[in-house]
C-alpha atoms as a PDB file:
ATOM      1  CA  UNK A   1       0.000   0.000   0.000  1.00  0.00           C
ATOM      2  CA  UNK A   2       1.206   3.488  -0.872  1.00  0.00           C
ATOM      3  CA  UNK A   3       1.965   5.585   1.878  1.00  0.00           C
ATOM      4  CA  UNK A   4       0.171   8.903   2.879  1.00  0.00           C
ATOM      5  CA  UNK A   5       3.264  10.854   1.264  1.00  0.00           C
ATOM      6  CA  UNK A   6       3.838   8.994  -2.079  1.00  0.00           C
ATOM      7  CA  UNK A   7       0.626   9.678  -3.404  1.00  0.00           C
ATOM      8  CA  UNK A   8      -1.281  12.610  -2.999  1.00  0.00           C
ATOM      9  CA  UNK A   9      -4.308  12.816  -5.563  1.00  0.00           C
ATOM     10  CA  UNK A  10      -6.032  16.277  -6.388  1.00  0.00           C
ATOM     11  CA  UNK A  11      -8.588  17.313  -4.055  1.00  0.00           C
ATOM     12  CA  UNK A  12     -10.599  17.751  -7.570  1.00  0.00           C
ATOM     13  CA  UNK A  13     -10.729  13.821  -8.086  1.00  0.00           C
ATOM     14  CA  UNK A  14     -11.106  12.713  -5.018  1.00  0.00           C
ATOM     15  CA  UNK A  15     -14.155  14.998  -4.521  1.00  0.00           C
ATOM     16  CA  UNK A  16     -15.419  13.906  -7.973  1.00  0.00           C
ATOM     17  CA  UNK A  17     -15.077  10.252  -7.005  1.00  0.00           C
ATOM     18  CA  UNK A  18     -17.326  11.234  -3.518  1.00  0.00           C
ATOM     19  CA  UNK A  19     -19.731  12.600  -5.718  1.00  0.00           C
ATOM     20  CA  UNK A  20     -20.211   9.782  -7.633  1.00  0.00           C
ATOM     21  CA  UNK A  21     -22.974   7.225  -6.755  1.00  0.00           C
ATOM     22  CA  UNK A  22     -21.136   4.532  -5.808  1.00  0.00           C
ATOM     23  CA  UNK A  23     -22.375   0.895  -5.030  1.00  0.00           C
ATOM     24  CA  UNK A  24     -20.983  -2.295  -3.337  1.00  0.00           C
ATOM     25  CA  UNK A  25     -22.568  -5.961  -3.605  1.00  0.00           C
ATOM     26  CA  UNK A  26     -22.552  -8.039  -0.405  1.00  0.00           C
ATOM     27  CA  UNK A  27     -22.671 -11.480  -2.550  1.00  0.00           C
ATOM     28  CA  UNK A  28     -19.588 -14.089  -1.542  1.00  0.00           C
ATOM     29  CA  UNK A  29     -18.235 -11.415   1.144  1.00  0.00           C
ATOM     30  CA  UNK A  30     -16.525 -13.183   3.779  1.00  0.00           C
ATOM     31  CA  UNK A  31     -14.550 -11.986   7.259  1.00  0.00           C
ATOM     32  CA  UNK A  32     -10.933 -12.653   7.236  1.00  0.00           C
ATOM     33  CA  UNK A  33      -8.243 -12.472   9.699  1.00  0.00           C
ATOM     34  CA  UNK A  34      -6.501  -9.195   9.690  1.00  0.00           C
ATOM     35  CA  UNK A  35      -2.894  -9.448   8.728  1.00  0.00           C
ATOM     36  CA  UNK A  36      -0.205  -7.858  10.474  1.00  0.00           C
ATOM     37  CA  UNK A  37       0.876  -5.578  11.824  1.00  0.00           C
ATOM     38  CA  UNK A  38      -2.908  -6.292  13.686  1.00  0.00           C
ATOM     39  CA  UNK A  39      -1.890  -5.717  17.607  1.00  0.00           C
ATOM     40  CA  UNK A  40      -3.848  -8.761  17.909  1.00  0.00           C
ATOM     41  CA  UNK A  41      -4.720 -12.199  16.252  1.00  0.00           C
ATOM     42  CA  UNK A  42      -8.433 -11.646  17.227  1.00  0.00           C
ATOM     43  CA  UNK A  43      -8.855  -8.595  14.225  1.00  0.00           C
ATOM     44  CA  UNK A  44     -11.004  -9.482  11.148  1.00  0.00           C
ATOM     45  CA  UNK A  45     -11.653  -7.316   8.380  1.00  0.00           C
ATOM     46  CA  UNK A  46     -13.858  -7.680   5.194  1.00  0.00           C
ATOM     47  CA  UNK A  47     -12.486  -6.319   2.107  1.00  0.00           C
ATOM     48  CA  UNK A  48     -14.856  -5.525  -0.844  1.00  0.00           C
ATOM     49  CA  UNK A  49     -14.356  -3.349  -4.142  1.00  0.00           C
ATOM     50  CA  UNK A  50     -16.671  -0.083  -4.755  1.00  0.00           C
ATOM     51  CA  UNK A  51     -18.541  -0.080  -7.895  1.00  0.00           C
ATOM     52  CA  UNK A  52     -20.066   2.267 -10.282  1.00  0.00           C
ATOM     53  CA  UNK A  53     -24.028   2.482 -10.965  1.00  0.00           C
ATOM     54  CA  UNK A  54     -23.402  -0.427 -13.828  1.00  0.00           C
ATOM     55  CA  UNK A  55     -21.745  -2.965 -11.547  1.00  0.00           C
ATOM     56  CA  UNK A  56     -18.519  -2.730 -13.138  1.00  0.00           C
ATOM     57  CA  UNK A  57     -15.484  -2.029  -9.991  1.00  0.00           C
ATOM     58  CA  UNK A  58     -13.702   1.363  -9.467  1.00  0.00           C
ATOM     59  CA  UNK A  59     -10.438   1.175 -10.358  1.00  0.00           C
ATOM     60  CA  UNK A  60      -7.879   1.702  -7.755  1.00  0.00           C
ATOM     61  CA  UNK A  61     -11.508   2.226  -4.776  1.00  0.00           C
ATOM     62  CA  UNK A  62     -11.954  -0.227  -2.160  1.00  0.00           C
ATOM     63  CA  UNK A  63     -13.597  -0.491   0.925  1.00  0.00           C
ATOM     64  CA  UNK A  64     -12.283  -2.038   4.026  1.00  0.00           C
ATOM     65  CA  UNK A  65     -14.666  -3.456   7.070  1.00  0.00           C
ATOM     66  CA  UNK A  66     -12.113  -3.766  10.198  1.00  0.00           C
ATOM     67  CA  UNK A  67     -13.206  -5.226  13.511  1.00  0.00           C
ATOM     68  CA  UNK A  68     -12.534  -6.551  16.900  1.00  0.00           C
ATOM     69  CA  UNK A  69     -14.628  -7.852  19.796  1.00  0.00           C
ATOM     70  CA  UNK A  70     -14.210  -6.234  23.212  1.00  0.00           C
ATOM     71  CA  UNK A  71     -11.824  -7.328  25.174  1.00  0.00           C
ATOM     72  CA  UNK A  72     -12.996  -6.917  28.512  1.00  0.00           C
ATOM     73  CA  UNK A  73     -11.685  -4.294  31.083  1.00  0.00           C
ATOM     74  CA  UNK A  74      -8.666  -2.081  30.698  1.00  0.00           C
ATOM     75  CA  UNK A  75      -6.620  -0.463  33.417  1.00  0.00           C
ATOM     76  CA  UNK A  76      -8.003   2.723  32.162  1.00  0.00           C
ATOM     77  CA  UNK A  77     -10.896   2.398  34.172  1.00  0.00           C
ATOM     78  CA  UNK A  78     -13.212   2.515  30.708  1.00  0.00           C
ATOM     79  CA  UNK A  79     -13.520  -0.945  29.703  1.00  0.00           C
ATOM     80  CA  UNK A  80     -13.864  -1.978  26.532  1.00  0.00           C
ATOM     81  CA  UNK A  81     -15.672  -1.609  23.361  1.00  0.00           C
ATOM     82  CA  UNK A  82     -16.229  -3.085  20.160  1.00  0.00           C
ATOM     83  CA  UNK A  83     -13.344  -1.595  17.332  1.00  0.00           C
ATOM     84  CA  UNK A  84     -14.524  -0.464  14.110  1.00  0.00           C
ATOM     85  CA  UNK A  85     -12.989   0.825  11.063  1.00  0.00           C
ATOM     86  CA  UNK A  86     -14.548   1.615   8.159  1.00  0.00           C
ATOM     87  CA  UNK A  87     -12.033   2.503   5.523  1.00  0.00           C
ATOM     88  CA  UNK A  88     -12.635   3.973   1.989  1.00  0.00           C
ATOM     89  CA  UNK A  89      -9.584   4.158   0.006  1.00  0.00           C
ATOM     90  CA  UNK A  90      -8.451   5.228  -3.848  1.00  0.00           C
ATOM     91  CA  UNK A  91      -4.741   3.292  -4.833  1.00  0.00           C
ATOM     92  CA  UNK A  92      -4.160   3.187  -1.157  1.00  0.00           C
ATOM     93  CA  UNK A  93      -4.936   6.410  -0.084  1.00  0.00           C
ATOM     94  CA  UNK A  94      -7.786   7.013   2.828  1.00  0.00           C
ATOM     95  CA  UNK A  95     -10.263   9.546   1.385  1.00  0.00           C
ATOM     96  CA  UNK A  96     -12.840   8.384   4.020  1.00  0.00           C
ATOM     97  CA  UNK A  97     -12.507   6.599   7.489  1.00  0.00           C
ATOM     98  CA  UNK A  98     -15.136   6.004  10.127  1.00  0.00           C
ATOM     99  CA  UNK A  99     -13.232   5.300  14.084  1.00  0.00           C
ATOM    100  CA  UNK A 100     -16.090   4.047  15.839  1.00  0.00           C
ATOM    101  CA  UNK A 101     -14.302   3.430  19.170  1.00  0.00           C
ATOM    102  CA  UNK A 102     -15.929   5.042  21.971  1.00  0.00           C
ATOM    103  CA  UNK A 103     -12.407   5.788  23.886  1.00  0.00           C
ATOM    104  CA  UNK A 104     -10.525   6.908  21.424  1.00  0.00           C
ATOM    105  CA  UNK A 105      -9.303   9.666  21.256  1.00  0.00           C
ATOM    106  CA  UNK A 106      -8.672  11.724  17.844  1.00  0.00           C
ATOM    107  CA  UNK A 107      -6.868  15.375  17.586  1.00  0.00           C
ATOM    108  CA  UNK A 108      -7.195  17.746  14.826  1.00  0.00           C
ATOM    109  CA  UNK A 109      -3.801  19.345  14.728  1.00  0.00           C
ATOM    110  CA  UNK A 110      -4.133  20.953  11.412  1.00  0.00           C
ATOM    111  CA  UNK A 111      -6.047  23.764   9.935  1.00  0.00           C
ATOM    112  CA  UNK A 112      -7.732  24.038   6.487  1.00  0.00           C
ATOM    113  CA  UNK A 113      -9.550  27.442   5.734  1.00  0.00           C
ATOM    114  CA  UNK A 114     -12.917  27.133   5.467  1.00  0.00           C
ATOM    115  CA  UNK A 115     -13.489  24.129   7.373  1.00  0.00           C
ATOM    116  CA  UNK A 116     -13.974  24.584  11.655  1.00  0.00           C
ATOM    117  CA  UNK A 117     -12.491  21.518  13.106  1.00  0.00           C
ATOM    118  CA  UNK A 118     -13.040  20.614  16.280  1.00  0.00           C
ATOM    119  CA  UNK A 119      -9.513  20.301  18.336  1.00  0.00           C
ATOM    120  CA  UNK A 120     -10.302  17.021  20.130  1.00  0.00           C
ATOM    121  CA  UNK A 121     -13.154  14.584  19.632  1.00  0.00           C
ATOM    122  CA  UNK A 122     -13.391  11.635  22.048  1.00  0.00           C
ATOM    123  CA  UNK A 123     -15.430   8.749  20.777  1.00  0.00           C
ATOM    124  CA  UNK A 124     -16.616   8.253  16.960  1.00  0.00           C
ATOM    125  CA  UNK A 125     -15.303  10.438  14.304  1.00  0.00           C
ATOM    126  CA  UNK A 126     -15.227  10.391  10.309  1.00  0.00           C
ATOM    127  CA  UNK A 127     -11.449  11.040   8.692  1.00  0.00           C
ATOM    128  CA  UNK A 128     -11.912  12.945   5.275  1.00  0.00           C
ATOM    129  CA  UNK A 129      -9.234  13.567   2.749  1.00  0.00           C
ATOM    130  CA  UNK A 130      -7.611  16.743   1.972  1.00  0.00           C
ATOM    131  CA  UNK A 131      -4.873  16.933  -0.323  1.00  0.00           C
ATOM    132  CA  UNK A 132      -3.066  19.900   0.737  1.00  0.00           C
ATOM    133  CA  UNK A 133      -2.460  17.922   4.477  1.00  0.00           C
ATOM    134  CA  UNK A 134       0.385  16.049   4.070  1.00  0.00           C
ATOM    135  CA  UNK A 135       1.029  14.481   7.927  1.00  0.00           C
ATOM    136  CA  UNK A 136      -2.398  14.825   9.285  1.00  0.00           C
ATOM    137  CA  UNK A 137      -5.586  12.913   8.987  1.00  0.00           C
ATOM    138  CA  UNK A 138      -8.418  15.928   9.819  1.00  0.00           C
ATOM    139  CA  UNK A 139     -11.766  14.498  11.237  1.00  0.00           C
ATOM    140  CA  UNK A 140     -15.325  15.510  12.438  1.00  0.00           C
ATOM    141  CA  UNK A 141     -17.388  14.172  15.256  1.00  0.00           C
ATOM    142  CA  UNK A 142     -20.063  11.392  14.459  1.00  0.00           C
ATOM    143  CA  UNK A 143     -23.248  13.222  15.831  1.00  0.00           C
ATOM    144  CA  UNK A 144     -25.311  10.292  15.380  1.00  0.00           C
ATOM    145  CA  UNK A 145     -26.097   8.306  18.453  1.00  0.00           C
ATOM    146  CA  UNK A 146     -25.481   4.451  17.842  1.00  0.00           C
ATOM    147  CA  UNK A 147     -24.829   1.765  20.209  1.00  0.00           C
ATOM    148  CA  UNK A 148     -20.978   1.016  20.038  1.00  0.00           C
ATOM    149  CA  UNK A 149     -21.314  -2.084  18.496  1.00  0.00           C
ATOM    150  CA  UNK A 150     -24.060  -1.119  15.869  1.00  0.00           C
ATOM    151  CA  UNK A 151     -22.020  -2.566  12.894  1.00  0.00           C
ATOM    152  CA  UNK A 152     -24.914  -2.220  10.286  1.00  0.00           C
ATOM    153  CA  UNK A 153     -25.990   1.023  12.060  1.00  0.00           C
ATOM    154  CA  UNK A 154     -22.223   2.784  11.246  1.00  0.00           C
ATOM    155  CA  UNK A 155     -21.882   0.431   8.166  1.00  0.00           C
ATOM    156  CA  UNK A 156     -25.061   2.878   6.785  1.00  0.00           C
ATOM    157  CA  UNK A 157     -24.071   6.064   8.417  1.00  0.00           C
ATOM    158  CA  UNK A 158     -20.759   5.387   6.504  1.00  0.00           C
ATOM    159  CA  UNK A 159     -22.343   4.418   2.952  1.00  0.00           C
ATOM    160  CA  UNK A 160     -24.647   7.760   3.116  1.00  0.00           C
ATOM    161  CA  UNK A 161     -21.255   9.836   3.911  1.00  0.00           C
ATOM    162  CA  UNK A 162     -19.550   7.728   0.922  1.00  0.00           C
ATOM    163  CA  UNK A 163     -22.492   8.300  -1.690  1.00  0.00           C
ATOM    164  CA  UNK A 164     -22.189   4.505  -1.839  1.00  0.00           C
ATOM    165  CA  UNK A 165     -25.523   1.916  -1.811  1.00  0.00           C
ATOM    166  CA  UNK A 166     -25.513  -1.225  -0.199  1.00  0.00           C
ATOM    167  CA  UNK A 167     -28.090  -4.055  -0.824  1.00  0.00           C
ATOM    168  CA  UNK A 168     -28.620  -4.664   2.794  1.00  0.00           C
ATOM    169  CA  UNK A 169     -26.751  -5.127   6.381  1.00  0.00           C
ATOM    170  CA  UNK A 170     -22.951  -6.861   6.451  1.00  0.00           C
ATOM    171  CA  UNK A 171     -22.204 -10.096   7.571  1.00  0.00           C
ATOM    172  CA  UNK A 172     -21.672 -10.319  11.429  1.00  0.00           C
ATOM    173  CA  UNK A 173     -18.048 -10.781  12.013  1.00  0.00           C
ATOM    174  CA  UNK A 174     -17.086 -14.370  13.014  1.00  0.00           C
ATOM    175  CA  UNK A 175     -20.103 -16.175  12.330  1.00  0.00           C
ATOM    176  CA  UNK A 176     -20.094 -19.295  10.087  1.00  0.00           C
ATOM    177  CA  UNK A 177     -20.095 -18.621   6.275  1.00  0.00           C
ATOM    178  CA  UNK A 178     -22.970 -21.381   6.120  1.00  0.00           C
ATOM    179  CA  UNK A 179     -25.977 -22.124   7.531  1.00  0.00           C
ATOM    180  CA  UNK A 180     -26.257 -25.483   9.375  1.00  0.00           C
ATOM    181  CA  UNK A 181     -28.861 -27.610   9.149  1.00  0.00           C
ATOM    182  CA  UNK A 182     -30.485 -28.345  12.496  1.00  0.00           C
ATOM    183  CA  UNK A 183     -30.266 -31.896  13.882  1.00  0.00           C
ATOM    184  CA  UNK A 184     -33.380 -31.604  15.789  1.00  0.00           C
ATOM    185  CA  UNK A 185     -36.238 -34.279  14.421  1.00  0.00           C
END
């Protein structure tokens, strides 16, 4: 993957490709394990490719699903939560990316005219691309109120912000690709 520096499209096609209706389809979408460098071995994330309005894939667009089941109580006194990603990028690049974490904590230590950013945000926040910020990654507060584990909840919110469709809620992380047949008579 490129990083942030390397590749630095114009603001002009980046909002151009936001602007576009975009769809995804949910058909043969599966959960994988995260690959490093994942802190943990318990991250999944489900990769799928963004579409135009005919069905035929963006080039260089994709859409990354990243999550991880609480992990009980931390020594920070705030427990745990659900992590969530939701990652839209063009050849590499994050244009969009939805934090859904309740604890974390996000600064905005940049400034872009025209735009008031808010200098801290704790909890959920949307990432947005802007090409003349090399080093940072600027973000705005989530002001809808989901429940931190509401993965179809943010996986809309996110879509809306993306101008992308889906056909319907994601798979739930870790449950079997299959249905099985009951054994009850």
């Amino acid at each position: 993957m490129a990083k942030k520096q390397d590749f630095r499209p114009p603001q002009q096609r980046i909002d151009a490709l936001l602007s576009t209706h975009k769809m995804i389809s949910l058909a043969g979408l599966k959960w994988v394990l995260k690959p490093p460098p994942g802190r943990s071995p318990i991250w999944l994330q489900l990769p799928m490719a963004v579409l135009d309005t005919t069905g035929i894939p963006l080039q260089g667009m994709e859409i990354r699903v990243i999550w991880r089941p609480s992990e009980g109580e931390n020594s920070d006194g705030y427990g745990d939560a659900v992590k969530m990603n939701f990652v839209l990028l063009y050849h590499g690049v994050r244009i969009r990316a939805l934090d859904t974490y309740p604890y974390d904590k996000h600064t905005n230590r940049c400034t872009i005219p025209g735009v008031d950013l808010v200098p801290s945000i704790l909890g959920p926040h949307l990432h947005f691309y802007v090409e003349s910020v090399t080093t940072e990654e600027p973000a705005k507060p989530v002001e809808l109120q989901l429940k931190h584990d509401d993965i179809n909840g943010y996986w809309r919110y996110f879509c809306n912000e993306c101008n992308i469709d889906y056909p319907g809620d994601l798979p739930i992380p870790g449950a079997p690709h299959e249905p099985q047949m009951s054994l009850k008579l």
